[in-house]
Protein backbone atom coordinates (compact mmCIF):
# COMPACT_ATOMS: atom_id res chain seq x y z
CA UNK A 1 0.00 0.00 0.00
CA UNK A 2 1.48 3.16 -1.15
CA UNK A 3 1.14 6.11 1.70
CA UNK A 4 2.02 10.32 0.58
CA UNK A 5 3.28 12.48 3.05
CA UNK A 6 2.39 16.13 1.90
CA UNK A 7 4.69 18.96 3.25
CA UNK A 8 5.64 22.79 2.94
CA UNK A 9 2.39 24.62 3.25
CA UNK A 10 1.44 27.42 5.28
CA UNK A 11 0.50 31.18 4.91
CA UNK A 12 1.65 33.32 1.88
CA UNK A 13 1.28 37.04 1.47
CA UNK A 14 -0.57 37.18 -2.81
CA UNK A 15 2.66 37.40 -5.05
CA UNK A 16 4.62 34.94 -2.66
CA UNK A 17 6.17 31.34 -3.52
CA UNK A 18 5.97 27.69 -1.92
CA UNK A 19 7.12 24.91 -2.66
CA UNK A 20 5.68 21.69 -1.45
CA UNK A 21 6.94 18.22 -1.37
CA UNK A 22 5.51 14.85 -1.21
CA UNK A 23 7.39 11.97 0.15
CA UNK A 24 6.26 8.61 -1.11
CA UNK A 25 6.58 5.22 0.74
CA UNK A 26 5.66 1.59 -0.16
CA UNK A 27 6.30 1.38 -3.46
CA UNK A 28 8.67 3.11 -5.55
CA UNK A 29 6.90 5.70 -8.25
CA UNK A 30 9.61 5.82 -10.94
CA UNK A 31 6.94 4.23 -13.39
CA UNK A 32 3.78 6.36 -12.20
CA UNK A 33 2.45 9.57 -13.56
CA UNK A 34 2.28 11.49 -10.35
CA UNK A 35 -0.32 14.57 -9.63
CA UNK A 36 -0.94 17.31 -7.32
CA UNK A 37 -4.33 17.54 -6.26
CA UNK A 38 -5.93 20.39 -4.36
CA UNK A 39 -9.24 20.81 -2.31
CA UNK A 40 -10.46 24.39 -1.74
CA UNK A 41 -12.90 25.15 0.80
CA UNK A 42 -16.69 23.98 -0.24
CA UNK A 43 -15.28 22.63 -3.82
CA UNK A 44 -14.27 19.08 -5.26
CA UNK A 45 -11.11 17.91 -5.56
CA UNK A 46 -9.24 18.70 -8.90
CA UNK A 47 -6.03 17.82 -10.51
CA UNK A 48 -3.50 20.92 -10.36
CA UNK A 49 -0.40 19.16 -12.17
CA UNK A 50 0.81 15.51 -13.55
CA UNK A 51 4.28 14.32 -14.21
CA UNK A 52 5.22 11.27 -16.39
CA UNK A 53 7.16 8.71 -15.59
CA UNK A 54 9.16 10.35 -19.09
CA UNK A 55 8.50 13.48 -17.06
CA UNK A 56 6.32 15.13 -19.23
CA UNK A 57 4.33 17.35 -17.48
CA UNK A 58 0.50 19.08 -17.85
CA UNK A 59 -1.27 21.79 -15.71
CA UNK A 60 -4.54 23.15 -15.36
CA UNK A 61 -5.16 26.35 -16.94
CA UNK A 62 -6.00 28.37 -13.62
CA UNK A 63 -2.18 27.52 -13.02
CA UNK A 64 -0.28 27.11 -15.72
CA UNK A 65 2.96 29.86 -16.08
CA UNK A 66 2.68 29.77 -11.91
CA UNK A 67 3.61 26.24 -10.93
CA UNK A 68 5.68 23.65 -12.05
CA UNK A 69 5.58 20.14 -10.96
CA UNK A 70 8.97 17.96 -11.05
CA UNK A 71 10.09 14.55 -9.28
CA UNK A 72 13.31 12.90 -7.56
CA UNK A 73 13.04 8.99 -8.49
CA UNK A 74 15.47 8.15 -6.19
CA UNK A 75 13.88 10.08 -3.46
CA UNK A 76 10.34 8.90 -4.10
CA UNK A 77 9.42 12.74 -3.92
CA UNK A 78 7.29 14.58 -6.19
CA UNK A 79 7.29 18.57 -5.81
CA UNK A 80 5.20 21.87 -6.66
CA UNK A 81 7.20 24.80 -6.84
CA UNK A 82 4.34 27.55 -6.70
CA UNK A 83 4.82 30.97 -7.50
CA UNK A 84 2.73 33.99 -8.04
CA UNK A 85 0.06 33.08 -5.66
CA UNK A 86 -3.29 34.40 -5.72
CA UNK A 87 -5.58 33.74 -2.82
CA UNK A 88 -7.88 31.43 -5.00
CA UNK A 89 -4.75 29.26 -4.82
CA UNK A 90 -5.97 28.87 -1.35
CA UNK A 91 -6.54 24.77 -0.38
CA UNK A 92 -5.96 21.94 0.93
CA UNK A 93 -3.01 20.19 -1.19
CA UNK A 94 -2.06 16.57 -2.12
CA UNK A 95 -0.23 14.18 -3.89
CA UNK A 96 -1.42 10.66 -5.52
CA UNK A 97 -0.81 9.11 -8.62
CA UNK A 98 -2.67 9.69 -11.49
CA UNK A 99 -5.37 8.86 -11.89
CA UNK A 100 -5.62 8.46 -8.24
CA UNK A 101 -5.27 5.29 -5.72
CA UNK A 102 -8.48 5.91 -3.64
CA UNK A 103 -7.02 4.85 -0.49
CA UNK A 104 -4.03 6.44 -0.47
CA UNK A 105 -5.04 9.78 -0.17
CA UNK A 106 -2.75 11.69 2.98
CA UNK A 107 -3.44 14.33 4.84
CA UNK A 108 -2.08 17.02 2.42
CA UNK A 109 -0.74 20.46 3.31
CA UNK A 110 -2.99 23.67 3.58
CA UNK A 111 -1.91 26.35 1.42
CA UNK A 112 -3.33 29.88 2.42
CA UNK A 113 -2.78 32.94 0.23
CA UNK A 114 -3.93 36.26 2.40
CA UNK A 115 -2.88 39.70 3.12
């Protein structure tokens, strides 16, 4: 059973960078398209950012030019290096493969972009 740890969230001033990691254990990810998924207050769930396992990499448009999604195969890490943050950025954040493992969801990281 795979398990993500989420990390490196917290409170951001609009403008400011994160970047958050996700540490993988279980099973090593080298041949998984990995996502970041985020969970804003009252909405679903939705897919922010995928990396291939050729590391190939897509974003959602709400994003895209802002964030950019990379991975460390030997670490079992996948990453979001978020800049330019806007406070509808604001949400809970996680990692799973893609498309996801249902029961592997963690606990994520809460990203909050306020003055």
């Amino acid at each position: 059973q795979v398990q993500f740890v989420e990390s490196g969230g917290g409170l951001v001033q609009p403008g400011g960078s994160l970047r958050l990691s996700c540490a993988a254990s279980g099973r090593f990810l080298s041949g998984s398209a990995m996502g970041w998924y985020r969970q804003a207050p009252g909405k679903q769930r939705e897919l922010v950012a995928t990396i291939t396992s050729g590391r190939m990499t897509v974003y959602t448009d709400s994003v895209k030019g802002r964030f950019t999604i990379s991975r460390d195969n030997v670490k079992n890490t996948v990453y979001l290096q978020m800049n330019s943050l806007k406070p509808e950025d604001t949400a809970v954040y996680y990692c799973n493969v893609n498309p996801p493992i249902r029961t592997s969801w963690g606990q994520g990281t809460l990203v909050t972009v306020s003055e």
